[in-house]
PDB file of N, CA and C in Angstrom:
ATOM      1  N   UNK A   1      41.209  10.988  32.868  1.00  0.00           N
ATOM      2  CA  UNK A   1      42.430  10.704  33.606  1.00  0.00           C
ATOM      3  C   UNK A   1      43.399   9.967  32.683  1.00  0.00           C
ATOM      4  N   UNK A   2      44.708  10.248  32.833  1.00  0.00           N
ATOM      5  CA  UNK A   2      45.803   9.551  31.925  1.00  0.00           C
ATOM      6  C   UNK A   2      46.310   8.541  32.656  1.00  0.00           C
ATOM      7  N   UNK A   3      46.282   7.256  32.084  1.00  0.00           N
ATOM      8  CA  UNK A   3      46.333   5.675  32.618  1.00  0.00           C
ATOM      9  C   UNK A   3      47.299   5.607  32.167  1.00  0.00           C
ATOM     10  N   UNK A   4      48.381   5.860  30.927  1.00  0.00           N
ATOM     11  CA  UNK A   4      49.255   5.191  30.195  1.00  0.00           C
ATOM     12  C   UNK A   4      49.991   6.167  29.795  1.00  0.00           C
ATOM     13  N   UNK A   5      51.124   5.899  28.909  1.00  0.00           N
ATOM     14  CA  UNK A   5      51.956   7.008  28.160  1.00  0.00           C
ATOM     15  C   UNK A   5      51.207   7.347  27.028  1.00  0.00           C
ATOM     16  N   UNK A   6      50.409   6.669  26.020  1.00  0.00           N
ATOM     17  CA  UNK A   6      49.875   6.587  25.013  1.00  0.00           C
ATOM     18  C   UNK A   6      48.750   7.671  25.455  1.00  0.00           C
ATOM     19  N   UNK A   7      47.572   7.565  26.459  1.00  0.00           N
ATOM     20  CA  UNK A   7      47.130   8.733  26.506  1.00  0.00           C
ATOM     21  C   UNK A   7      47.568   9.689  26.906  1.00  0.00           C
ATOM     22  N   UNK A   8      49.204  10.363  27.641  1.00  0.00           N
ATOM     23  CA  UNK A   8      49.561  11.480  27.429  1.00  0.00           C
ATOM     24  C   UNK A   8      49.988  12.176  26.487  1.00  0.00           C
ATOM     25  N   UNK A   9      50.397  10.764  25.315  1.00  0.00           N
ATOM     26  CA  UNK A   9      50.580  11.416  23.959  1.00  0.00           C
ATOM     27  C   UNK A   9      49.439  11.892  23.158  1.00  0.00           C
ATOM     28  N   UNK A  10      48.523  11.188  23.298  1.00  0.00           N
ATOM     29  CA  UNK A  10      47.356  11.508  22.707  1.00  0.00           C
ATOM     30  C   UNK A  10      46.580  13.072  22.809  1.00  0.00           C
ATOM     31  N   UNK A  11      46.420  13.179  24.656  1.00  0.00           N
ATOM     32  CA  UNK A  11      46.517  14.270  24.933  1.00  0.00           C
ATOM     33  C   UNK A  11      47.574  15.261  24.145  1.00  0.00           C
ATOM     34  N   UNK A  12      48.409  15.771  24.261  1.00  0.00           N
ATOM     35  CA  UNK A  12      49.286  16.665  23.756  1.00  0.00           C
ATOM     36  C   UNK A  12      49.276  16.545  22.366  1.00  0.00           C
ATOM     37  N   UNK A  13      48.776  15.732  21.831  1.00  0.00           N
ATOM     38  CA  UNK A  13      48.658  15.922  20.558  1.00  0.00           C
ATOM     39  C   UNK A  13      47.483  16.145  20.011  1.00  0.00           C
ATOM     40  N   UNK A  14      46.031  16.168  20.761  1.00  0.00           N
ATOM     41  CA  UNK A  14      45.019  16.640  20.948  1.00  0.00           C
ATOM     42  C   UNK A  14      45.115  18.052  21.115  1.00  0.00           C
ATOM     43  N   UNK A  15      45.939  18.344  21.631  1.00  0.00           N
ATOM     44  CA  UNK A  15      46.651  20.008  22.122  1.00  0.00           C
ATOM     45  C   UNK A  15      47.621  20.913  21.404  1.00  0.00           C
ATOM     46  N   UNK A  16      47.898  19.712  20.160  1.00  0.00           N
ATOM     47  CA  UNK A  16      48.665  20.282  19.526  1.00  0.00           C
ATOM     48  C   UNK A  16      49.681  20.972  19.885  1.00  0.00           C
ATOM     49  N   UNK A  17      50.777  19.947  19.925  1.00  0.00           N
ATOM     50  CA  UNK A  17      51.498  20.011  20.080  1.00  0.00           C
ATOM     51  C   UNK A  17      52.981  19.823  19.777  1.00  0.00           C
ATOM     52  N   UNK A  18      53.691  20.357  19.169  1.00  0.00           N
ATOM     53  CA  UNK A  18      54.563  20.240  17.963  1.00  0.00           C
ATOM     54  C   UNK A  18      55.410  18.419  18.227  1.00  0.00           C
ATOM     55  N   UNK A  19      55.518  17.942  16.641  1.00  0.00           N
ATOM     56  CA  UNK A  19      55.935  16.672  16.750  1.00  0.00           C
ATOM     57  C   UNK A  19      57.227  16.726  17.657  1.00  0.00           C
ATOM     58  N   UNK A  20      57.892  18.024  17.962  1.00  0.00           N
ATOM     59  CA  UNK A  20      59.815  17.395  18.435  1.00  0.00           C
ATOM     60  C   UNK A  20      59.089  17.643  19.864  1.00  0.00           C
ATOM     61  N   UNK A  21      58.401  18.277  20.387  1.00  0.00           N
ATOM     62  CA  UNK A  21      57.563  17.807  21.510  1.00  0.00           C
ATOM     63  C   UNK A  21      57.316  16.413  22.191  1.00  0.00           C
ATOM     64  N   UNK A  22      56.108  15.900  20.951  1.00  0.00           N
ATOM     65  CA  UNK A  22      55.791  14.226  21.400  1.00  0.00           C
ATOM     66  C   UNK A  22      57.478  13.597  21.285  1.00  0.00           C
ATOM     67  N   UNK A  23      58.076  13.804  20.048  1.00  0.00           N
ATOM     68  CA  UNK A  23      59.529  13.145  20.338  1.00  0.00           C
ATOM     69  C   UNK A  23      60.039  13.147  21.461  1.00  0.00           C
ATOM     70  N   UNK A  24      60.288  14.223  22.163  1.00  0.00           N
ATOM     71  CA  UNK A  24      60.820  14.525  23.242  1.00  0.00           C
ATOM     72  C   UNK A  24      60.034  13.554  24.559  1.00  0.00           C
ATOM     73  N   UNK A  25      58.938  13.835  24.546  1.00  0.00           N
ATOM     74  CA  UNK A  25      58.548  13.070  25.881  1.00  0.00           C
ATOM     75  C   UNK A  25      58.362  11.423  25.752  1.00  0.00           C
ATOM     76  N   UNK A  26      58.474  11.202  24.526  1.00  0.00           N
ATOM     77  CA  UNK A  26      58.737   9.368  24.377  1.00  0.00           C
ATOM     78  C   UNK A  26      60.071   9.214  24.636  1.00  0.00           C
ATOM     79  N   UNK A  27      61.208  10.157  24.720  1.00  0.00           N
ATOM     80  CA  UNK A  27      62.295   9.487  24.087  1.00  0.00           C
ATOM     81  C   UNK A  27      62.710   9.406  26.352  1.00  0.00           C
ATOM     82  N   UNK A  28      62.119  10.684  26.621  1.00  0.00           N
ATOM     83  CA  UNK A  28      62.466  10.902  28.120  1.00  0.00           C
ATOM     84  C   UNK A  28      61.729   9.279  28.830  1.00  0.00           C
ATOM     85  N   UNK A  29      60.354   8.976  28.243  1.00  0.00           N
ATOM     86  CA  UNK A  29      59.478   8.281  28.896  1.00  0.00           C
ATOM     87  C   UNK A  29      60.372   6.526  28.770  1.00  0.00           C
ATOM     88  N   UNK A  30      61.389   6.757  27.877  1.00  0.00           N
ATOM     89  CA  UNK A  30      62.034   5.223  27.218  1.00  0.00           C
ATOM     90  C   UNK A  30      63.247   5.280  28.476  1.00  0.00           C
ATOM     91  N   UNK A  31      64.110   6.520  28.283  1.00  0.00           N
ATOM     92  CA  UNK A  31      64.899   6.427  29.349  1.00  0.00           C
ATOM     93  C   UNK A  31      64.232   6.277  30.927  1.00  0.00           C
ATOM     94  N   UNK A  32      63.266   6.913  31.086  1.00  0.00           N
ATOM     95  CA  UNK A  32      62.720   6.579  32.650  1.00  0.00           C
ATOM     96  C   UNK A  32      62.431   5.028  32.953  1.00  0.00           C
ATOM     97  N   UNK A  33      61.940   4.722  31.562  1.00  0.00           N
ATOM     98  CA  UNK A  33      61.933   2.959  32.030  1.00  0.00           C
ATOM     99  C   UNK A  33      63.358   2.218  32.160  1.00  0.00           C
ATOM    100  N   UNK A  34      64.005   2.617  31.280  1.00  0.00           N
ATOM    101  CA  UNK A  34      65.253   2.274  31.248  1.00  0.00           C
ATOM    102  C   UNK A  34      66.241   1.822  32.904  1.00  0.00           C
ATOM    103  N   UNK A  35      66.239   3.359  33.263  1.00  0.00           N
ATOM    104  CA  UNK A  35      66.620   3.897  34.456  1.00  0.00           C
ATOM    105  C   UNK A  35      65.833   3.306  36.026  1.00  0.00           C
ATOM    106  N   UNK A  36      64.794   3.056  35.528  1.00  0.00           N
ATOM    107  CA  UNK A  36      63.795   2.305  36.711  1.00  0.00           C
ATOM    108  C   UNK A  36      63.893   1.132  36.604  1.00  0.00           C
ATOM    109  N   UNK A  37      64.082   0.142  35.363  1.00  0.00           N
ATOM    110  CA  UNK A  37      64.308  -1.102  35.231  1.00  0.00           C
ATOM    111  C   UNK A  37      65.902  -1.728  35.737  1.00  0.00           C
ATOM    112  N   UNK A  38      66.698  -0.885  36.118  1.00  0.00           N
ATOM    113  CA  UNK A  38      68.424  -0.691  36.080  1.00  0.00           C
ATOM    114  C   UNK A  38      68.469  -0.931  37.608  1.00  0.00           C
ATOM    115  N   UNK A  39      67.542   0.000  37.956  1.00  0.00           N
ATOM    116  CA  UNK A  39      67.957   0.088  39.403  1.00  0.00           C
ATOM    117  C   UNK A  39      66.894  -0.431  40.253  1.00  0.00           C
ATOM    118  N   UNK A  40      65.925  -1.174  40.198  1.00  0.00           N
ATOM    119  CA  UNK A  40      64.773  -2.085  41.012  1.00  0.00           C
ATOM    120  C   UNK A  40      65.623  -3.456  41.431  1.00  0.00           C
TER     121      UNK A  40
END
């Protein structure tokens, strides 16, 4: 089971999965905190 962001990266990169990939879902996972921290 994935607890964290770190093991979904891990996963997908276990899966191989191209680096602008993992880029992509850290950069989405920074704005979601962003965006959730803005508006709580």
């Amino acid at each position: 089971m994935l607890s964290t962001p770190e093991d979904a990266y891990d996963l997908l990169s276990e899966l191989g999965a191209p680096q602008r990939l993992l880029t992509h879902v850290k950069l989405e996972d920074e704005a979601a905190e962003i965006l959730i921290n803005k508006y709580e």
